[in-house]
PDB file of N, CA and C in Angstrom:
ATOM      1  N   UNK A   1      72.749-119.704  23.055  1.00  0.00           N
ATOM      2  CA  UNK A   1      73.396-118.434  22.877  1.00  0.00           C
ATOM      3  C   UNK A   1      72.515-117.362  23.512  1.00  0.00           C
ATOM      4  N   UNK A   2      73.108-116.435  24.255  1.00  0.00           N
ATOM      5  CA  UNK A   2      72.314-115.424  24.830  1.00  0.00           C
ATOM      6  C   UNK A   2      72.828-114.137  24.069  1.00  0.00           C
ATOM      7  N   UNK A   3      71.955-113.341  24.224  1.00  0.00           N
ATOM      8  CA  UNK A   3      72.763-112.079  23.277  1.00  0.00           C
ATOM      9  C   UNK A   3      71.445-110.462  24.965  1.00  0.00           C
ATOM     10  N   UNK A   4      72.641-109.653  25.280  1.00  0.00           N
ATOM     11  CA  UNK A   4      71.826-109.182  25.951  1.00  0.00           C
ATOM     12  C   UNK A   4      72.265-107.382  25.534  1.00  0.00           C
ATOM     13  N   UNK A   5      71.057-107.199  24.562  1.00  0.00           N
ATOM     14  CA  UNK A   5      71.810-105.833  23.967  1.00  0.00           C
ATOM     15  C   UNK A   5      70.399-104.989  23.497  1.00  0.00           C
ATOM     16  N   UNK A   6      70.742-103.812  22.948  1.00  0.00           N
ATOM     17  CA  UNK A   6      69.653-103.624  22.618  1.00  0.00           C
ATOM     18  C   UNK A   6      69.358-104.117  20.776  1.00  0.00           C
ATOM     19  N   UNK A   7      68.630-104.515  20.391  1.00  0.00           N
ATOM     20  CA  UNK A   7      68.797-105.555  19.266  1.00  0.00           C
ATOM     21  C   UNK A   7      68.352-104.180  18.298  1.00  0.00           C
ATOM     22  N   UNK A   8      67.714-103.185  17.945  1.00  0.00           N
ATOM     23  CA  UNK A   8      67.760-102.035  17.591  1.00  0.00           C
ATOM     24  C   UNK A   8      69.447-101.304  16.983  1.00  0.00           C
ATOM     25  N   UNK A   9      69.678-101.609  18.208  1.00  0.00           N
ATOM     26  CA  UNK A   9      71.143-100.499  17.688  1.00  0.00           C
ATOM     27  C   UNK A   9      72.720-101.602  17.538  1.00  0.00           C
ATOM     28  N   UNK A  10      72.126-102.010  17.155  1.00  0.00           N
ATOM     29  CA  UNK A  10      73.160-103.341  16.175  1.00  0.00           C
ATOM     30  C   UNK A  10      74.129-102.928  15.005  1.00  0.00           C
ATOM     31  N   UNK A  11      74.927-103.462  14.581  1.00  0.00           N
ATOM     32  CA  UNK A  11      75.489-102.802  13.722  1.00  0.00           C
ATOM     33  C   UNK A  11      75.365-103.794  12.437  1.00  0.00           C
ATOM     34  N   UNK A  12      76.271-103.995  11.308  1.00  0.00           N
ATOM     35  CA  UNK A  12      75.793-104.463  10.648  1.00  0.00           C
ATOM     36  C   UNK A  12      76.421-106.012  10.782  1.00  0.00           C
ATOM     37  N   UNK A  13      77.452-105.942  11.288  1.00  0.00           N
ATOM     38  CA  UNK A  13      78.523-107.153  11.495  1.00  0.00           C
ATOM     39  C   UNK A  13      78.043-108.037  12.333  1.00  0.00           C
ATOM     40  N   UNK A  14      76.994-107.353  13.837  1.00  0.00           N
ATOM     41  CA  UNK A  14      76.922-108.139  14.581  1.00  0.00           C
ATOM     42  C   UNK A  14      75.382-109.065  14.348  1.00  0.00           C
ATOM     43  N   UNK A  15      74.311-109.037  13.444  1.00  0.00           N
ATOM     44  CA  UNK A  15      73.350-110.153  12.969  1.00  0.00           C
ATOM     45  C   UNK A  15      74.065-111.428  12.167  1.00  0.00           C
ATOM     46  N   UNK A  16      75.190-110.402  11.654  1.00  0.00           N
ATOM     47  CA  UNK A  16      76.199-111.643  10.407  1.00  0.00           C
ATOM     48  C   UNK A  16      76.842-113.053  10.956  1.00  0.00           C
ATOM     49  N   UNK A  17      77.214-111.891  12.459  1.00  0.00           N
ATOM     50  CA  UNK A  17      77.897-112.601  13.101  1.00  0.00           C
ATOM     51  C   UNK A  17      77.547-114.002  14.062  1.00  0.00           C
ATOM     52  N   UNK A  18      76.157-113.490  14.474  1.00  0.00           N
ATOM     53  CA  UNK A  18      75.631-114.161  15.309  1.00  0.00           C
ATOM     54  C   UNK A  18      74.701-115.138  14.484  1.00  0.00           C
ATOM     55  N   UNK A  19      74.613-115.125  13.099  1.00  0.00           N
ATOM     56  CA  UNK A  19      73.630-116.250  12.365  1.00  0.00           C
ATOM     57  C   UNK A  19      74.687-117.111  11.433  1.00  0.00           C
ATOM     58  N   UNK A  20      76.101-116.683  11.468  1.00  0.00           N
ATOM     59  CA  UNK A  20      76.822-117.210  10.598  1.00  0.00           C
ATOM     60  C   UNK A  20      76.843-118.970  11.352  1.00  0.00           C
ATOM     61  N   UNK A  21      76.718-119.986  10.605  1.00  0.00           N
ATOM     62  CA  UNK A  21      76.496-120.921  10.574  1.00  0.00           C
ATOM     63  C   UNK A  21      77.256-122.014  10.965  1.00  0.00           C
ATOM     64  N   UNK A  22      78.904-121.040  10.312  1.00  0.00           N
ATOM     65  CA  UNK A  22      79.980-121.624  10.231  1.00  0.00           C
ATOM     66  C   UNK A  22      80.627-121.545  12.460  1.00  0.00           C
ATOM     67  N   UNK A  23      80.541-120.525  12.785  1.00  0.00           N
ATOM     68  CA  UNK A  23      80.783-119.935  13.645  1.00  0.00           C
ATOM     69  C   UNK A  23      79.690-121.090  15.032  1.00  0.00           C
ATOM     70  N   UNK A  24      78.420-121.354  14.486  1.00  0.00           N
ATOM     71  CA  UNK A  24      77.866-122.049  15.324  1.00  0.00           C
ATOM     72  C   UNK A  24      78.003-123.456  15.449  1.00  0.00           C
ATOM     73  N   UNK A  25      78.101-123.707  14.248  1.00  0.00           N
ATOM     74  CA  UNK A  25      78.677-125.163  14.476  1.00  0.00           C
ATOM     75  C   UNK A  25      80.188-125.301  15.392  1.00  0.00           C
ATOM     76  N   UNK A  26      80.558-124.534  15.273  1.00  0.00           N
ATOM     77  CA  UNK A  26      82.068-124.661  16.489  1.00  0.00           C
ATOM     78  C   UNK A  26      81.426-124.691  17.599  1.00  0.00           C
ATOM     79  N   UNK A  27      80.162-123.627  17.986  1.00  0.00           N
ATOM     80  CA  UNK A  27      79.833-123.455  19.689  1.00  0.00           C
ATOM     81  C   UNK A  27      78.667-124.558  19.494  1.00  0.00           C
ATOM     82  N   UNK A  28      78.663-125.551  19.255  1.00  0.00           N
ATOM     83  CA  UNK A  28      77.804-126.978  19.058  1.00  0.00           C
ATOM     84  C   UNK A  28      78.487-127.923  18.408  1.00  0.00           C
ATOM     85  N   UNK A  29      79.716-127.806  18.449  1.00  0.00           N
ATOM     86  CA  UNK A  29      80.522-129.427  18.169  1.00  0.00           C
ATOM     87  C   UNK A  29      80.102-130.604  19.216  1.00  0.00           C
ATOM     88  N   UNK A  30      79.686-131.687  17.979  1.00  0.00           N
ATOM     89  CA  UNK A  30      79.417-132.432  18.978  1.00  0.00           C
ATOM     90  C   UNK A  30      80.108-133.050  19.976  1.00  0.00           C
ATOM     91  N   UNK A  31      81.649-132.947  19.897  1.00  0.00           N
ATOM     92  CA  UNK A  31      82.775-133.336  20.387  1.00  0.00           C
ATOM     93  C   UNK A  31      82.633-132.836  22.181  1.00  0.00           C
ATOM     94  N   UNK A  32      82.404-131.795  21.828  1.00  0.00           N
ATOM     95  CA  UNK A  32      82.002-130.945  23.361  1.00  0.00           C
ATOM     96  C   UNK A  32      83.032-130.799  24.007  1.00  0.00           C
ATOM     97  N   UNK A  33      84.267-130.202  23.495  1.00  0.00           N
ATOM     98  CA  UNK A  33      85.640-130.542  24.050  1.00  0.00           C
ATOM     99  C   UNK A  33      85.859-128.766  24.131  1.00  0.00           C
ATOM    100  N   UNK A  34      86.155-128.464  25.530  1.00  0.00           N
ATOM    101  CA  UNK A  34      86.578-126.833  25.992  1.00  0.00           C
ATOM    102  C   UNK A  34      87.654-126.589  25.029  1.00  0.00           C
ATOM    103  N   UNK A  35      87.677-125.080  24.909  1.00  0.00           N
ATOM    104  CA  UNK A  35      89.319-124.674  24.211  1.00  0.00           C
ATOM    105  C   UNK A  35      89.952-124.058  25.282  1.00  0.00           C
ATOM    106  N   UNK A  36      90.728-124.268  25.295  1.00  0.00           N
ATOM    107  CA  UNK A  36      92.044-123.948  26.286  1.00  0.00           C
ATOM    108  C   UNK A  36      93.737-123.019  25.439  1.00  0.00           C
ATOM    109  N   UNK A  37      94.489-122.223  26.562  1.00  0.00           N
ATOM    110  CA  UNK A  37      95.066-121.401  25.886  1.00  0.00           C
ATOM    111  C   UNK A  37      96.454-122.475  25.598  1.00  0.00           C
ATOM    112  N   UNK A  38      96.634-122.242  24.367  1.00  0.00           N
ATOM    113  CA  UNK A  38      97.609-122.902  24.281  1.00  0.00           C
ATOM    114  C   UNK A  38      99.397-122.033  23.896  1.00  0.00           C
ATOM    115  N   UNK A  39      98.891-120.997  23.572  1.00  0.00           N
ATOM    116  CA  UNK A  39     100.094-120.020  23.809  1.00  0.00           C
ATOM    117  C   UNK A  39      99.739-118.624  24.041  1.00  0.00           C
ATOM    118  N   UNK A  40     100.924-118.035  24.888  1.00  0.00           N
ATOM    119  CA  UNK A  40     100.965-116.571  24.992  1.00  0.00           C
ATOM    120  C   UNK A  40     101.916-115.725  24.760  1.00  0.00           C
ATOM    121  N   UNK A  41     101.906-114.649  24.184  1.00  0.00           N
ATOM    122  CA  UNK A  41     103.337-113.978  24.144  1.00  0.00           C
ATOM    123  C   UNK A  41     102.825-112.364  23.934  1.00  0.00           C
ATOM    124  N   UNK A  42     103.487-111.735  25.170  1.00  0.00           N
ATOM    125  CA  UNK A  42     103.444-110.745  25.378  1.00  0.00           C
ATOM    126  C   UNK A  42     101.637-110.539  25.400  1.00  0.00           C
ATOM    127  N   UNK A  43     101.020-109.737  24.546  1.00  0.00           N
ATOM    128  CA  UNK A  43      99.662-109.191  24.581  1.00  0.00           C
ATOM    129  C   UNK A  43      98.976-109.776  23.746  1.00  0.00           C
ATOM    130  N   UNK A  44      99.328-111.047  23.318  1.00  0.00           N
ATOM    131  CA  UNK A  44      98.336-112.086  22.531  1.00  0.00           C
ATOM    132  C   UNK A  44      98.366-113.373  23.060  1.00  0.00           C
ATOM    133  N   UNK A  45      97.318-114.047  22.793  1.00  0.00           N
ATOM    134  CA  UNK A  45      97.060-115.407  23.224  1.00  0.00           C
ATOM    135  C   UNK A  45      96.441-116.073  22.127  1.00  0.00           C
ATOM    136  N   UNK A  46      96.566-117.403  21.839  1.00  0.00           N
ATOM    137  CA  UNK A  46      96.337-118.401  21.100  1.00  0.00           C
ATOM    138  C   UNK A  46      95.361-119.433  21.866  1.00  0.00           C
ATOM    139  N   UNK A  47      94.567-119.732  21.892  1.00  0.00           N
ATOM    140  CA  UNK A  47      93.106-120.194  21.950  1.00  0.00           C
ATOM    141  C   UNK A  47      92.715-121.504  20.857  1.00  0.00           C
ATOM    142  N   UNK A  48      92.383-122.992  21.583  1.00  0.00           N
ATOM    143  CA  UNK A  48      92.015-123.556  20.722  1.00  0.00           C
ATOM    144  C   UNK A  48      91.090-124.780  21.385  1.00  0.00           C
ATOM    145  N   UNK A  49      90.582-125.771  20.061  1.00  0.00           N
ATOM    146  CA  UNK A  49      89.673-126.810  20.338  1.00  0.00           C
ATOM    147  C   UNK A  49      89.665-127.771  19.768  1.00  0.00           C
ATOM    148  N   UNK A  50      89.761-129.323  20.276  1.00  0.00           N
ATOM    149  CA  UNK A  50      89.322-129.820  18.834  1.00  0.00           C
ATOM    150  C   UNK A  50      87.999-129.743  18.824  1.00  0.00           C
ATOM    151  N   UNK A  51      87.930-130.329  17.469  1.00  0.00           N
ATOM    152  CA  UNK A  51      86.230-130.607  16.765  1.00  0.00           C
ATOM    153  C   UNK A  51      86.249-131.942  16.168  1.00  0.00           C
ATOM    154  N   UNK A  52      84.638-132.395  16.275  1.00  0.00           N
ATOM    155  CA  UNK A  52      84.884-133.667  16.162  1.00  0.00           C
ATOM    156  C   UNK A  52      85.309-134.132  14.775  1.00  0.00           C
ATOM    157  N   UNK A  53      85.242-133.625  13.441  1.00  0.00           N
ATOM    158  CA  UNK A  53      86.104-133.447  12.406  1.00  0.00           C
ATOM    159  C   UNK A  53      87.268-133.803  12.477  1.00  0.00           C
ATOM    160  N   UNK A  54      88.049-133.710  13.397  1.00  0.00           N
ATOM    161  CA  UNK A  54      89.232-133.652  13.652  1.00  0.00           C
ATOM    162  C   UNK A  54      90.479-132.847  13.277  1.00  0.00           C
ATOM    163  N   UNK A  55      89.463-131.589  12.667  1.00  0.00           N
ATOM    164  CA  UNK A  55      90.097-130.567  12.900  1.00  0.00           C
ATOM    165  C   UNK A  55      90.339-129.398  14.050  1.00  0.00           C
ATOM    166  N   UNK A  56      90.862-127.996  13.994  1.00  0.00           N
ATOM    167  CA  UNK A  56      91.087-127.497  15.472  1.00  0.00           C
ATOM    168  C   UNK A  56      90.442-126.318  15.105  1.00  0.00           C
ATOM    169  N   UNK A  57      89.500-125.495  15.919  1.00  0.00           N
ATOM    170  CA  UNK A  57      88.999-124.258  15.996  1.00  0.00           C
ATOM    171  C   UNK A  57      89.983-123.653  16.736  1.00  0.00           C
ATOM    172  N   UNK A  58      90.206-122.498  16.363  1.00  0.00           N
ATOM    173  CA  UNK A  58      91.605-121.264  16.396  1.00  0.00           C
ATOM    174  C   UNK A  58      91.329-120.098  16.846  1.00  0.00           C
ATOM    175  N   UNK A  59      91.023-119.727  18.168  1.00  0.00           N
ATOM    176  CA  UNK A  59      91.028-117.704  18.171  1.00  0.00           C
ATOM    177  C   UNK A  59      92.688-117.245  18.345  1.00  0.00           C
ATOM    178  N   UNK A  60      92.647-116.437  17.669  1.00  0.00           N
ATOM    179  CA  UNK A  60      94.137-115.478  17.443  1.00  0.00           C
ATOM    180  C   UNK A  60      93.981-114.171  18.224  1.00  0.00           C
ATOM    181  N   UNK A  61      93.946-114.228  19.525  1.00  0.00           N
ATOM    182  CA  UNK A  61      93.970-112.528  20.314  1.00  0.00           C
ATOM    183  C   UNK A  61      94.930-111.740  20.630  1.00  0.00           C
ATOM    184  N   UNK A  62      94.347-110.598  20.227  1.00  0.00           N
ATOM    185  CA  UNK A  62      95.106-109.484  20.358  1.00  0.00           C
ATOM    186  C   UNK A  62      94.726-108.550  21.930  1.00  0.00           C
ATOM    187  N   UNK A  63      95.447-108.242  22.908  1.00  0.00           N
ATOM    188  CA  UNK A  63      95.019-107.815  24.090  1.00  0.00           C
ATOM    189  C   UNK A  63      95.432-105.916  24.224  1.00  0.00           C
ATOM    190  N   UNK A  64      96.424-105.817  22.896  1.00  0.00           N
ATOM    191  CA  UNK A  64      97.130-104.708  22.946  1.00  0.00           C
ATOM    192  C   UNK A  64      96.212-103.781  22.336  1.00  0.00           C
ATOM    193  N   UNK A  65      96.574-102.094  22.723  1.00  0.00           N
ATOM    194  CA  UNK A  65      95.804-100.948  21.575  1.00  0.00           C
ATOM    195  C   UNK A  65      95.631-100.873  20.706  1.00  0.00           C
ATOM    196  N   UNK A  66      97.396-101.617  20.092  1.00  0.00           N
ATOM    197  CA  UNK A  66      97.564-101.650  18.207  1.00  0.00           C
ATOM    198  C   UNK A  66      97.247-102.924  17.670  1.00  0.00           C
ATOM    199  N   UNK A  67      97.406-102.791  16.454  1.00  0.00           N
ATOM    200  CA  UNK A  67      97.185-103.987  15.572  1.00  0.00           C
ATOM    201  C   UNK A  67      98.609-105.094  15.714  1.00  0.00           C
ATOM    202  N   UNK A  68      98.280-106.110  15.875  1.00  0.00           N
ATOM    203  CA  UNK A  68      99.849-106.976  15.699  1.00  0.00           C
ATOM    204  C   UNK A  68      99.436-108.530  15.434  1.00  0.00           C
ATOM    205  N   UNK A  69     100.485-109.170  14.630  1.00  0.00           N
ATOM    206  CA  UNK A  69     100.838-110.259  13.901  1.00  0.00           C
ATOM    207  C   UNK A  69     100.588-111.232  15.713  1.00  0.00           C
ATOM    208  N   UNK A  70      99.679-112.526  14.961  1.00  0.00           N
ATOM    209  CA  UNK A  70      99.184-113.507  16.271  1.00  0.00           C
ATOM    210  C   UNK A  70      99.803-114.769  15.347  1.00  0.00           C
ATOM    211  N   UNK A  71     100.517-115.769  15.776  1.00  0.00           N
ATOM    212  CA  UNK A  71     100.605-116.683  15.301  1.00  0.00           C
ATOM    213  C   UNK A  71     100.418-118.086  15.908  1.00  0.00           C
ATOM    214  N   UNK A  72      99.808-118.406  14.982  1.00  0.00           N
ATOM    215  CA  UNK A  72      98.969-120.220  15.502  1.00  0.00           C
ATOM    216  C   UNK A  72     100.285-121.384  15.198  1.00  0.00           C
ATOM    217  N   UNK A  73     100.961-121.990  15.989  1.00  0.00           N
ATOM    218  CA  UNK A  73     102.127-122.790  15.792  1.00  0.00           C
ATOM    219  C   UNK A  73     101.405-123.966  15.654  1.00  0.00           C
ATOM    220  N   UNK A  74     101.405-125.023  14.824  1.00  0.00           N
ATOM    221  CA  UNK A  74     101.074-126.487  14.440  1.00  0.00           C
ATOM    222  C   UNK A  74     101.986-127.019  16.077  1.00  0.00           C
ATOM    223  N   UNK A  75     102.827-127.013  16.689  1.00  0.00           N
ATOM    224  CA  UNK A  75     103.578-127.745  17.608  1.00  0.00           C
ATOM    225  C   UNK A  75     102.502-127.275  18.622  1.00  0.00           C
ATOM    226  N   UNK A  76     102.325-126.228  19.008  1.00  0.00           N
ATOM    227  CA  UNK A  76     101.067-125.628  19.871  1.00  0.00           C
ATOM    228  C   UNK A  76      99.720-126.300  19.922  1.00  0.00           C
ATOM    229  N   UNK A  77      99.669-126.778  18.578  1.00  0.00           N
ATOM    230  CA  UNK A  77      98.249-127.373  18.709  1.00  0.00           C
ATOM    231  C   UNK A  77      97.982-128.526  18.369  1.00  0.00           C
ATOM    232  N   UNK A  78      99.285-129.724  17.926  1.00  0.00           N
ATOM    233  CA  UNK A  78      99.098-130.843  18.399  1.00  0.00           C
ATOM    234  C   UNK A  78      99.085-131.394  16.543  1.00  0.00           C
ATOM    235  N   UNK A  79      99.424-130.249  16.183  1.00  0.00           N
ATOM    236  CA  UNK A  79      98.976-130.451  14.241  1.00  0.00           C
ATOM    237  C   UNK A  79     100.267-130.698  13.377  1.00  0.00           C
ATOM    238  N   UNK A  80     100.259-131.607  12.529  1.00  0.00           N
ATOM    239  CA  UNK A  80     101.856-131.615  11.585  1.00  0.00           C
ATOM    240  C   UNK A  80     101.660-131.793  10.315  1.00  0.00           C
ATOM    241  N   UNK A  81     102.379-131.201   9.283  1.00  0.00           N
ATOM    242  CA  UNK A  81     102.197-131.173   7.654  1.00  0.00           C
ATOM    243  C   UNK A  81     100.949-129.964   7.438  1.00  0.00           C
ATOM    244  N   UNK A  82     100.998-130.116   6.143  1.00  0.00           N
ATOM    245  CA  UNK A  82     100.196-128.996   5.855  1.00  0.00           C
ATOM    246  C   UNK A  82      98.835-129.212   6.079  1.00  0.00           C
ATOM    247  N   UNK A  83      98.063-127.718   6.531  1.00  0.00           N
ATOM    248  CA  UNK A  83      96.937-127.494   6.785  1.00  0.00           C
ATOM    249  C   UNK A  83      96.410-126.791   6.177  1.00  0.00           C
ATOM    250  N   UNK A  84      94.993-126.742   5.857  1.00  0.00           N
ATOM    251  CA  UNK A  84      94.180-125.487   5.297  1.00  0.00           C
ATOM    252  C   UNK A  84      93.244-125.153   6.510  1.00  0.00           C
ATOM    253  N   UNK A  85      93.648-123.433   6.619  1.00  0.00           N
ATOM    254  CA  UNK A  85      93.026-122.622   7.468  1.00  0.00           C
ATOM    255  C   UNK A  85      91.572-121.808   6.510  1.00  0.00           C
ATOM    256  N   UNK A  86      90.902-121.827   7.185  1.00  0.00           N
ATOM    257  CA  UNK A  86      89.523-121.499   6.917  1.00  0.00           C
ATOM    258  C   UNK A  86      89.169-120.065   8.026  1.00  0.00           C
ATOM    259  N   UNK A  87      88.659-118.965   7.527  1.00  0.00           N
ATOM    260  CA  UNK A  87      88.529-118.040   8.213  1.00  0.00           C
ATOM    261  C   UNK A  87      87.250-118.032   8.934  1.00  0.00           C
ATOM    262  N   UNK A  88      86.439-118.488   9.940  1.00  0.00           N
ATOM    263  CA  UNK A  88      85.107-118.679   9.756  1.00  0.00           C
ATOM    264  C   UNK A  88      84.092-117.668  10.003  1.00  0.00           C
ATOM    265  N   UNK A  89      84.509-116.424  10.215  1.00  0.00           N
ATOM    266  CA  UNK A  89      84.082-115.150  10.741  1.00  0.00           C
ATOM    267  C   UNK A  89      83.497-114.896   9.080  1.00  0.00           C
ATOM    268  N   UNK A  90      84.697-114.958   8.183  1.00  0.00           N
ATOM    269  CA  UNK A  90      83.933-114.374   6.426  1.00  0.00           C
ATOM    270  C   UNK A  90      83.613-115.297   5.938  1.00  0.00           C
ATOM    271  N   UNK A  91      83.809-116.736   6.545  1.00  0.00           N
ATOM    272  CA  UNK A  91      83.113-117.660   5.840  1.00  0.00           C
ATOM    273  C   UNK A  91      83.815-117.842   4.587  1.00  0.00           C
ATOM    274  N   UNK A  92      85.549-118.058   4.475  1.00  0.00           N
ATOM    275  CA  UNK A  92      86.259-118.328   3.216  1.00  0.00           C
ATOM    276  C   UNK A  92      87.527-119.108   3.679  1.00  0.00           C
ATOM    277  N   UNK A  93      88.283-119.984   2.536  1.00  0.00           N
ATOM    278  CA  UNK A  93      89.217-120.251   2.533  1.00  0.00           C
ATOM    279  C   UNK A  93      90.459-119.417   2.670  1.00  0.00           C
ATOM    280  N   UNK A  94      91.338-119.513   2.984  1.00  0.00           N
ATOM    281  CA  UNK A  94      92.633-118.762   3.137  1.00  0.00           C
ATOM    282  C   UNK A  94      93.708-119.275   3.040  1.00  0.00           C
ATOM    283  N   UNK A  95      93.690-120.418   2.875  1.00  0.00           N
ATOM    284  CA  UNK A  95      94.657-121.417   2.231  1.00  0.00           C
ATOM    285  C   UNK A  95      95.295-122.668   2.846  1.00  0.00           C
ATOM    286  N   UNK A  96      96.613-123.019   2.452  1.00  0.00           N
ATOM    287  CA  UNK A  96      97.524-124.213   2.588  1.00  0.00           C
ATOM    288  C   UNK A  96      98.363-123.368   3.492  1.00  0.00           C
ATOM    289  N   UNK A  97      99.003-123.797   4.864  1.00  0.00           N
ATOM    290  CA  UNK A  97     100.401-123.395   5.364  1.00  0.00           C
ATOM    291  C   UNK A  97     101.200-124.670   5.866  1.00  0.00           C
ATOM    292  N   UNK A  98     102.311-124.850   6.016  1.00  0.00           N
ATOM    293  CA  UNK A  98     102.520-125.488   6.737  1.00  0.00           C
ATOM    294  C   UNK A  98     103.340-124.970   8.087  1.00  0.00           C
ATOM    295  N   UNK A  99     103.419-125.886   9.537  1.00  0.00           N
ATOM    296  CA  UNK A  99     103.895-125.520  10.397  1.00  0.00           C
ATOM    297  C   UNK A  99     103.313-124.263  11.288  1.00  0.00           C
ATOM    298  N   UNK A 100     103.134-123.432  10.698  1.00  0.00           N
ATOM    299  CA  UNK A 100     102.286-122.317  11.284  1.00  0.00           C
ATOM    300  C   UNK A 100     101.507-121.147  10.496  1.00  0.00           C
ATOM    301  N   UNK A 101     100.512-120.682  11.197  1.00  0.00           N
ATOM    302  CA  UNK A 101      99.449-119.300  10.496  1.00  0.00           C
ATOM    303  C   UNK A 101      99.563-118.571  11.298  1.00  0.00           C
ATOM    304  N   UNK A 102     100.052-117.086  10.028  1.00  0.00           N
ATOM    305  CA  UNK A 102     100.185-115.620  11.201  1.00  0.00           C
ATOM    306  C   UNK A 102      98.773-114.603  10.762  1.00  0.00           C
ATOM    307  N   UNK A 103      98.278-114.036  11.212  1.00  0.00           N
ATOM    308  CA  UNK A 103      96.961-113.151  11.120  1.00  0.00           C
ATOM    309  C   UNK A 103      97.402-111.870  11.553  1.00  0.00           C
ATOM    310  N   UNK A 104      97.363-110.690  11.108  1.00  0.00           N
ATOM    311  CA  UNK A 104      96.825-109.818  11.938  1.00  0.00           C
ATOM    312  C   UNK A 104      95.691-109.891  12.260  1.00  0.00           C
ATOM    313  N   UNK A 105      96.051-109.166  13.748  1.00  0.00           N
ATOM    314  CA  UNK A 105      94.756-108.728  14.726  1.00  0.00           C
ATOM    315  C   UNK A 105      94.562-107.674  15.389  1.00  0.00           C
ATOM    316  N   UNK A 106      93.183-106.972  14.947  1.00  0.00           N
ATOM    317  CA  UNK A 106      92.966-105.550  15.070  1.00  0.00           C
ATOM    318  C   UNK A 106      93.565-105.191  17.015  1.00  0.00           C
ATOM    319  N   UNK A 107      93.437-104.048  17.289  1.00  0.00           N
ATOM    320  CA  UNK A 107      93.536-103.806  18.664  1.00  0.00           C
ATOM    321  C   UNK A 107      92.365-104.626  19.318  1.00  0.00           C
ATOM    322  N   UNK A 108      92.437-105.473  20.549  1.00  0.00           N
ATOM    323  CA  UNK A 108      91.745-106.227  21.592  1.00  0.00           C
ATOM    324  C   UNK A 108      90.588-106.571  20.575  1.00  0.00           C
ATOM    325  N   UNK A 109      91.145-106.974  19.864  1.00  0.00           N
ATOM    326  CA  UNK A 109      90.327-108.362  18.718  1.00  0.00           C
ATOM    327  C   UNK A 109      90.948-109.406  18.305  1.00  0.00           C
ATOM    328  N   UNK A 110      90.187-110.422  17.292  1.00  0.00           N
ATOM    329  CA  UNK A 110      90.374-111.690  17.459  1.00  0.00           C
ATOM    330  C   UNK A 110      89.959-112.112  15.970  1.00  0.00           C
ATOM    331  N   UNK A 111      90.630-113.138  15.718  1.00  0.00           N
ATOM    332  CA  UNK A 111      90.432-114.001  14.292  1.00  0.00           C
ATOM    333  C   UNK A 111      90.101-115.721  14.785  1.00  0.00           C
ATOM    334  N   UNK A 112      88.967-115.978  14.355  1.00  0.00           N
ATOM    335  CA  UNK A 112      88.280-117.077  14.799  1.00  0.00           C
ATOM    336  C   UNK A 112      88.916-117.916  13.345  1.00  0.00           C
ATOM    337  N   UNK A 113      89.003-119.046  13.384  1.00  0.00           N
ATOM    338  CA  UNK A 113      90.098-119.747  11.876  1.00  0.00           C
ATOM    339  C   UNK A 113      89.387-121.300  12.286  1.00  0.00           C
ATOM    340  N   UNK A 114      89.240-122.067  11.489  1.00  0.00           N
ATOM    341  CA  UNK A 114      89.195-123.393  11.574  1.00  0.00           C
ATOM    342  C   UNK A 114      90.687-124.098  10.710  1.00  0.00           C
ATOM    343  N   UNK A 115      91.680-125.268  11.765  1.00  0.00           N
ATOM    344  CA  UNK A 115      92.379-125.836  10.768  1.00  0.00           C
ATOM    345  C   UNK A 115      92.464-126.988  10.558  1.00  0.00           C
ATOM    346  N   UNK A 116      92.809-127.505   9.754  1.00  0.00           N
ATOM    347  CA  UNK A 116      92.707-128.893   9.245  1.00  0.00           C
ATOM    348  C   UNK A 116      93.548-129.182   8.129  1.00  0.00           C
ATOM    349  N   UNK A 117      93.193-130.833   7.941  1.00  0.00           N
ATOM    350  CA  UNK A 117      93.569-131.393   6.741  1.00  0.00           C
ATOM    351  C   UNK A 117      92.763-131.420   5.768  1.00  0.00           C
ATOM    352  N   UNK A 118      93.813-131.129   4.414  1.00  0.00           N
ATOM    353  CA  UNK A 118      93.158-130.222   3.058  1.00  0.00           C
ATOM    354  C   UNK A 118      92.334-131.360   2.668  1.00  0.00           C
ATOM    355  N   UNK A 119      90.959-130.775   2.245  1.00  0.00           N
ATOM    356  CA  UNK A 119      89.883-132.157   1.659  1.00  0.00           C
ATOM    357  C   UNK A 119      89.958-133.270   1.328  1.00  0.00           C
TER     358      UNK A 119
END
């Protein structure tokens, strides 16, 4: 990981962000498998990976000014029956869906999600 900033004027999100644990183990799966876009519509894109878990790492982007609803389709990503999505940015559960997960997403931001099958 490279980080090229001034490490001084950081905010508070971005040390959280960059030591969260959950978040690194995705960019060090041992699987080593690229994510690729797997849907687009209009000013969002859907982003994914497997992991060697055999679950899927999830970015939900938003490309627009405003805030708007991103949704992760199970047919999109190769997934069927219910899943539990994991938020890995706060490091919490978020539950059971089946078929698909909708997020908002701030303006030209992103929701990083791990999904899978429930324990």
């Amino acid at each position: 990981m490279i980080l090229s900033c001034d490490l001084s004027q950081l905010d508070a999100f971005a040390p959280a962000l960059l030591t969260n644990d959950e978040v690194i183990d995705v960019d060090q799966d041992p699987l080593g498998k690229a994510a690729g876009r797997r849907a687009r519509a209009g000013s969002t894109e859907v982003w994914a990976r497997p992991l060697h878990d055999g679950s899927v790492a999830v970015g939900l982007f938003n490309l627009a000014p405003a805030a708007v609803d991103v949704t992760a389709k199970w047919s999109d990503l190769g997934l069927h029956g219910k899943q539990q999505v994991r938020d890995l940015w706060l490091q919490k559960d978020i539950g059971l869906f089946d078929e698909a997960f909708t997020a908002s997403v701030p303006p030209h931001g992103a929701v990083l999600v791990k999904i899978g099958k429930p324990g």
